[in-house]
Protein backbone atom coordinates (compact mmCIF):
# COMPACT_ATOMS: atom_id res chain seq x y z
CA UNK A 1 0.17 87.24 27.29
CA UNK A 2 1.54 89.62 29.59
CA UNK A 3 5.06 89.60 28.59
CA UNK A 4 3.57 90.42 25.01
CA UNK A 5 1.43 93.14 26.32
CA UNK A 6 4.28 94.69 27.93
CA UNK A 7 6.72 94.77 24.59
CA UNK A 8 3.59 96.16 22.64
CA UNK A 9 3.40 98.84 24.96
CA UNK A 10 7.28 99.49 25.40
CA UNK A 11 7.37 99.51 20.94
CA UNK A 12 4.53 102.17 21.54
CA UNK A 13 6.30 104.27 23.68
CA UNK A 14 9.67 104.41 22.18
CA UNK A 15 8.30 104.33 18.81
CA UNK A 16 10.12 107.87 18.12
CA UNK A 17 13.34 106.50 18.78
CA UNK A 18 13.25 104.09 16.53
CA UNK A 19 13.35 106.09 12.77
CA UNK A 20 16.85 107.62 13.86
CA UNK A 21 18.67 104.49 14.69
CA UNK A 22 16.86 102.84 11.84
CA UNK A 23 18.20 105.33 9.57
CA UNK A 24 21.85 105.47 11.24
CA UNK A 25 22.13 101.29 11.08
CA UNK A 26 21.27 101.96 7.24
CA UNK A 27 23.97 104.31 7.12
CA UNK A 28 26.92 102.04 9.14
CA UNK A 29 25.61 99.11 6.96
CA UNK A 30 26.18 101.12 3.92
CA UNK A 31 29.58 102.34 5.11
CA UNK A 32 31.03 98.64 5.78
CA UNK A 33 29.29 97.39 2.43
CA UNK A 34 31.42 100.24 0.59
CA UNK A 35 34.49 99.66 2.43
CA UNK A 36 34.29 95.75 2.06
CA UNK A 37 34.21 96.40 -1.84
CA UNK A 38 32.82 92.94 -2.63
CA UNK A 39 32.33 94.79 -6.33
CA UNK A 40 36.26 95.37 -6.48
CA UNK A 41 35.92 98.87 -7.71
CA UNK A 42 39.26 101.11 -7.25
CA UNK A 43 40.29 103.15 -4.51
CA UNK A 44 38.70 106.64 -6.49
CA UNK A 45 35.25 104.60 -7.18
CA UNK A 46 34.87 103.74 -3.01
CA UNK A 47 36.20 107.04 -2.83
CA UNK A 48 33.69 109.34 -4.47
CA UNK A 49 30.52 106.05 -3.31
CA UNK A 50 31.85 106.86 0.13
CA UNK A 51 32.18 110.93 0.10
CA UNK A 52 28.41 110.81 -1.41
CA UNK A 53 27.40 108.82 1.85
CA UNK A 54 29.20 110.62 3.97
CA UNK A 55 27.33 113.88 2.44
CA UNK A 56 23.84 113.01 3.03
CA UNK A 57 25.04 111.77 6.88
CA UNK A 58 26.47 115.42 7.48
CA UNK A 59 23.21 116.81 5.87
CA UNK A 60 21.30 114.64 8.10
CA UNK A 61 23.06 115.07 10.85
CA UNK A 62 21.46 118.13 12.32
CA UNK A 63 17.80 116.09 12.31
CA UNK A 64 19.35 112.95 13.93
CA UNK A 65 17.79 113.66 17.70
CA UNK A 66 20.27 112.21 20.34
CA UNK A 67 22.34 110.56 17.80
CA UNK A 68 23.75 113.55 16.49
CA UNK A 69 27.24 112.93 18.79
CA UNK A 70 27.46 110.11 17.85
CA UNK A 71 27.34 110.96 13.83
CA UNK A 72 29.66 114.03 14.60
CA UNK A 73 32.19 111.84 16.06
CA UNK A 74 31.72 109.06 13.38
CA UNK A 75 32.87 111.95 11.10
CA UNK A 76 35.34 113.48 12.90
CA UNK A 77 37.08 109.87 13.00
CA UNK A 78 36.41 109.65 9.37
CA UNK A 79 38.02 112.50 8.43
CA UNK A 80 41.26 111.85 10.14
CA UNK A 81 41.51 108.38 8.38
CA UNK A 82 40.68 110.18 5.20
CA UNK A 83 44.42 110.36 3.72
CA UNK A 84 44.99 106.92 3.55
CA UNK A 85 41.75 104.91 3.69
CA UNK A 86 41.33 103.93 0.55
CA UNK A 87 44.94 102.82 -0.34
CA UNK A 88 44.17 99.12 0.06
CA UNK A 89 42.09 99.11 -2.77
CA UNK A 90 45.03 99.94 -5.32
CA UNK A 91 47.80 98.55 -4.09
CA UNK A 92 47.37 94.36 -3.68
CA UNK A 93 48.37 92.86 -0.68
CA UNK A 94 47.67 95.49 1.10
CA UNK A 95 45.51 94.75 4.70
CA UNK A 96 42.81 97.37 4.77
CA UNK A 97 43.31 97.55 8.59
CA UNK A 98 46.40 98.32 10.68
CA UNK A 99 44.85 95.62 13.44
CA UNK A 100 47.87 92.98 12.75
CA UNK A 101 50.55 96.50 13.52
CA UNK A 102 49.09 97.13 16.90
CA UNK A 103 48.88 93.30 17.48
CA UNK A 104 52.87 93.53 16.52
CA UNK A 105 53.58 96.93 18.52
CA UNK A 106 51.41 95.46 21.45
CA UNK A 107 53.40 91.86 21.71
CA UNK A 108 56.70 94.42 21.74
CA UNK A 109 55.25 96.01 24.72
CA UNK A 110 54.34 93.23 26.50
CA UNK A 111 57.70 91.50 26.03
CA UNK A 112 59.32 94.98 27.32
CA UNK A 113 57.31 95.09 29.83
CA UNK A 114 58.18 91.35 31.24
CA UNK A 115 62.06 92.11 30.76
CA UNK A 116 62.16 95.62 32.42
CA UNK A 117 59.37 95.86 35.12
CA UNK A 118 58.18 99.54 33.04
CA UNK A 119 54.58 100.19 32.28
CA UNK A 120 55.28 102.31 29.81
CA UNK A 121 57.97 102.41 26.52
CA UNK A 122 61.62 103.02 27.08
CA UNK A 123 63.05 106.28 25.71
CA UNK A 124 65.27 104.14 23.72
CA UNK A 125 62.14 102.41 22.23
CA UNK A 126 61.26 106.23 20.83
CA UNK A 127 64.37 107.04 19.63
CA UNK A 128 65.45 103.57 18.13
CA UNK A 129 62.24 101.76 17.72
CA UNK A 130 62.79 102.23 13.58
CA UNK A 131 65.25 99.84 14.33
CA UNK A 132 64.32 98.05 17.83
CA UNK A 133 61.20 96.70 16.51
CA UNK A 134 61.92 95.59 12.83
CA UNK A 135 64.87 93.55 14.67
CA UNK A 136 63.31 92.22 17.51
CA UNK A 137 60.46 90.87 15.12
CA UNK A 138 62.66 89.69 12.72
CA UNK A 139 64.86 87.68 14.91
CA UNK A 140 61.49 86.06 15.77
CA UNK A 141 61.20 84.48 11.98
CA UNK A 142 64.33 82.87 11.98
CA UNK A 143 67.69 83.16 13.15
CA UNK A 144 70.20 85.71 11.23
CA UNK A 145 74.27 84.74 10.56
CA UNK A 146 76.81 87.16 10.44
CA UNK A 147 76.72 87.54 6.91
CA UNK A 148 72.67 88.72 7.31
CA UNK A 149 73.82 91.90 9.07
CA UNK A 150 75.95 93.57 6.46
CA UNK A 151 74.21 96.35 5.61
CA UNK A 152 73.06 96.10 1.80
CA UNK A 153 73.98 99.80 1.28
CA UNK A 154 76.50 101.52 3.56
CA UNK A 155 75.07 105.43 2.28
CA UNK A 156 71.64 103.64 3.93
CA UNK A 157 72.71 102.62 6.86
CA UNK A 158 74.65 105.54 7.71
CA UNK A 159 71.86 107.84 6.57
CA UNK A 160 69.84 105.90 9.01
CA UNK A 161 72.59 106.07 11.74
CA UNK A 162 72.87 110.05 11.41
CA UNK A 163 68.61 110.08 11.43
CA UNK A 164 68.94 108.09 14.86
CA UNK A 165 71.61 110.43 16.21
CA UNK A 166 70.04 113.46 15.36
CA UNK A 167 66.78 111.82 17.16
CA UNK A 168 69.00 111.16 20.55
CA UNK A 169 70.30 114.63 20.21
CA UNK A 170 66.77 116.03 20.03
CA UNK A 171 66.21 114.06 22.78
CA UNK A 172 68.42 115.20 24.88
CA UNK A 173 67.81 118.48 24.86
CA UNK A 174 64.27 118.25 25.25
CA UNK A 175 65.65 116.97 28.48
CA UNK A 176 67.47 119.51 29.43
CA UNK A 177 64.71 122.06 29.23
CA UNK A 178 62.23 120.22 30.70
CA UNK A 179 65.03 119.90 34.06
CA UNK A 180 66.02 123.52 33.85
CA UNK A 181 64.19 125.91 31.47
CA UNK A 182 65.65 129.44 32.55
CA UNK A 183 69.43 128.18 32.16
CA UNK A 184 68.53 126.36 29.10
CA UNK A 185 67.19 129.56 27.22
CA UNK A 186 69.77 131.80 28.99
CA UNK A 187 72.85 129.34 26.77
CA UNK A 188 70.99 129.66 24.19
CA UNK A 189 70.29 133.71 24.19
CA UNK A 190 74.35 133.73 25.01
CA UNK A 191 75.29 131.36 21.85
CA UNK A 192 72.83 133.96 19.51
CA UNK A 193 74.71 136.78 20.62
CA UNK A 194 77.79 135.37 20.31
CA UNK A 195 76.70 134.79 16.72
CA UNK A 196 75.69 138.13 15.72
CA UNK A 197 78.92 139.73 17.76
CA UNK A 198 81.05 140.86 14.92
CA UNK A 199 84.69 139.11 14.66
């Protein structure tokens, strides 16, 4: 009996917290509901279901008491998936989350990290991972012959080639002014001059 007078009187007392997170559970139930699409509507009908529930949470969001952070934030976050969150629903096949990507980026890392000794990503990895990655987890699926590696298209491959280039290049100059800024701007004011000097 005591145990149940003691909940009865913590319900009492936090009875005013409760019709906020009531109201926000509604609101993160609705939002996975929508997103699951169990109805199979298209990517605009989610769309415009989901922009109506995300209206009446930023017009509710000033009366939502110490939840209000946490509403901004579940905004903010929505907002920068915005562009391509409803993709999955048009195109078939396609996962609705990018969870099995950072599963595949994360076993790179890992295997990096066992062969180097690095906590953190080579600069190769940035410059070549377009091509690190897709090989190293292809070579995973089966083994490749010879034949496998000519390039389908040569204009592809060396567009790709130049892209990776130009990417080192980039690279390396971002190095260079990070190790010396003032003789890094001072070649560069010289080469503009020498530019605009008439021949």
């Amino acid at each position: 009996m005591r145990l149940e007078t003691m909940l009865s009187n913590a319900l009492e007392r936090t009875a005013h917290l409760w019709p906020p997170l009531q109201t926000a559970y509604g609101w993160v139930h609705s939002a996975a509901h929508l997103l699951d699409n169990a109805a199979g509507l298209s990517g605009q009908q989610v769309k415009q279901r989901f922009t109506g529930l995300l209206g009446a949470m930023t017009r509710w969001k000033p009366h939502s008491g110490n939840l209000e952070p946490a509403l901004a934030h579940f905004l903010k976050v929505t907002r920068s998936y915005w562009p391509g969150l409803f993709h999955c629903y048009d195109v078939p096949g396609l996962p609705r989350t990018n969870n099995d990507l950072e599963h595949l980026f994360g076993q790179h890392r890992y295997h990096e990290r066992r062969i180097t000794g690095r906590k953190v990503a080579s600069a190769s990895l940035v410059i070549r991972g377009p091509v690190r990655i897709v090989a190293a987890m292809m070579t995973r699926l089966r083994p490749f012959s010879a034949e496998d590696l000519v390039p389908p298209s040569v204009a592809d491959w060396q567009s790709l080639r130049t892209e990776l280039a130009t990417q080192r290049q980039q690279r390396t100059l971002q190095r260079r002014f990070r190790q010396d800024p003032d003789a890094y701007l001072a070649d560069l004011e010289q080469r503009f001059v020498q530019l605009i000097l008439p021949l």
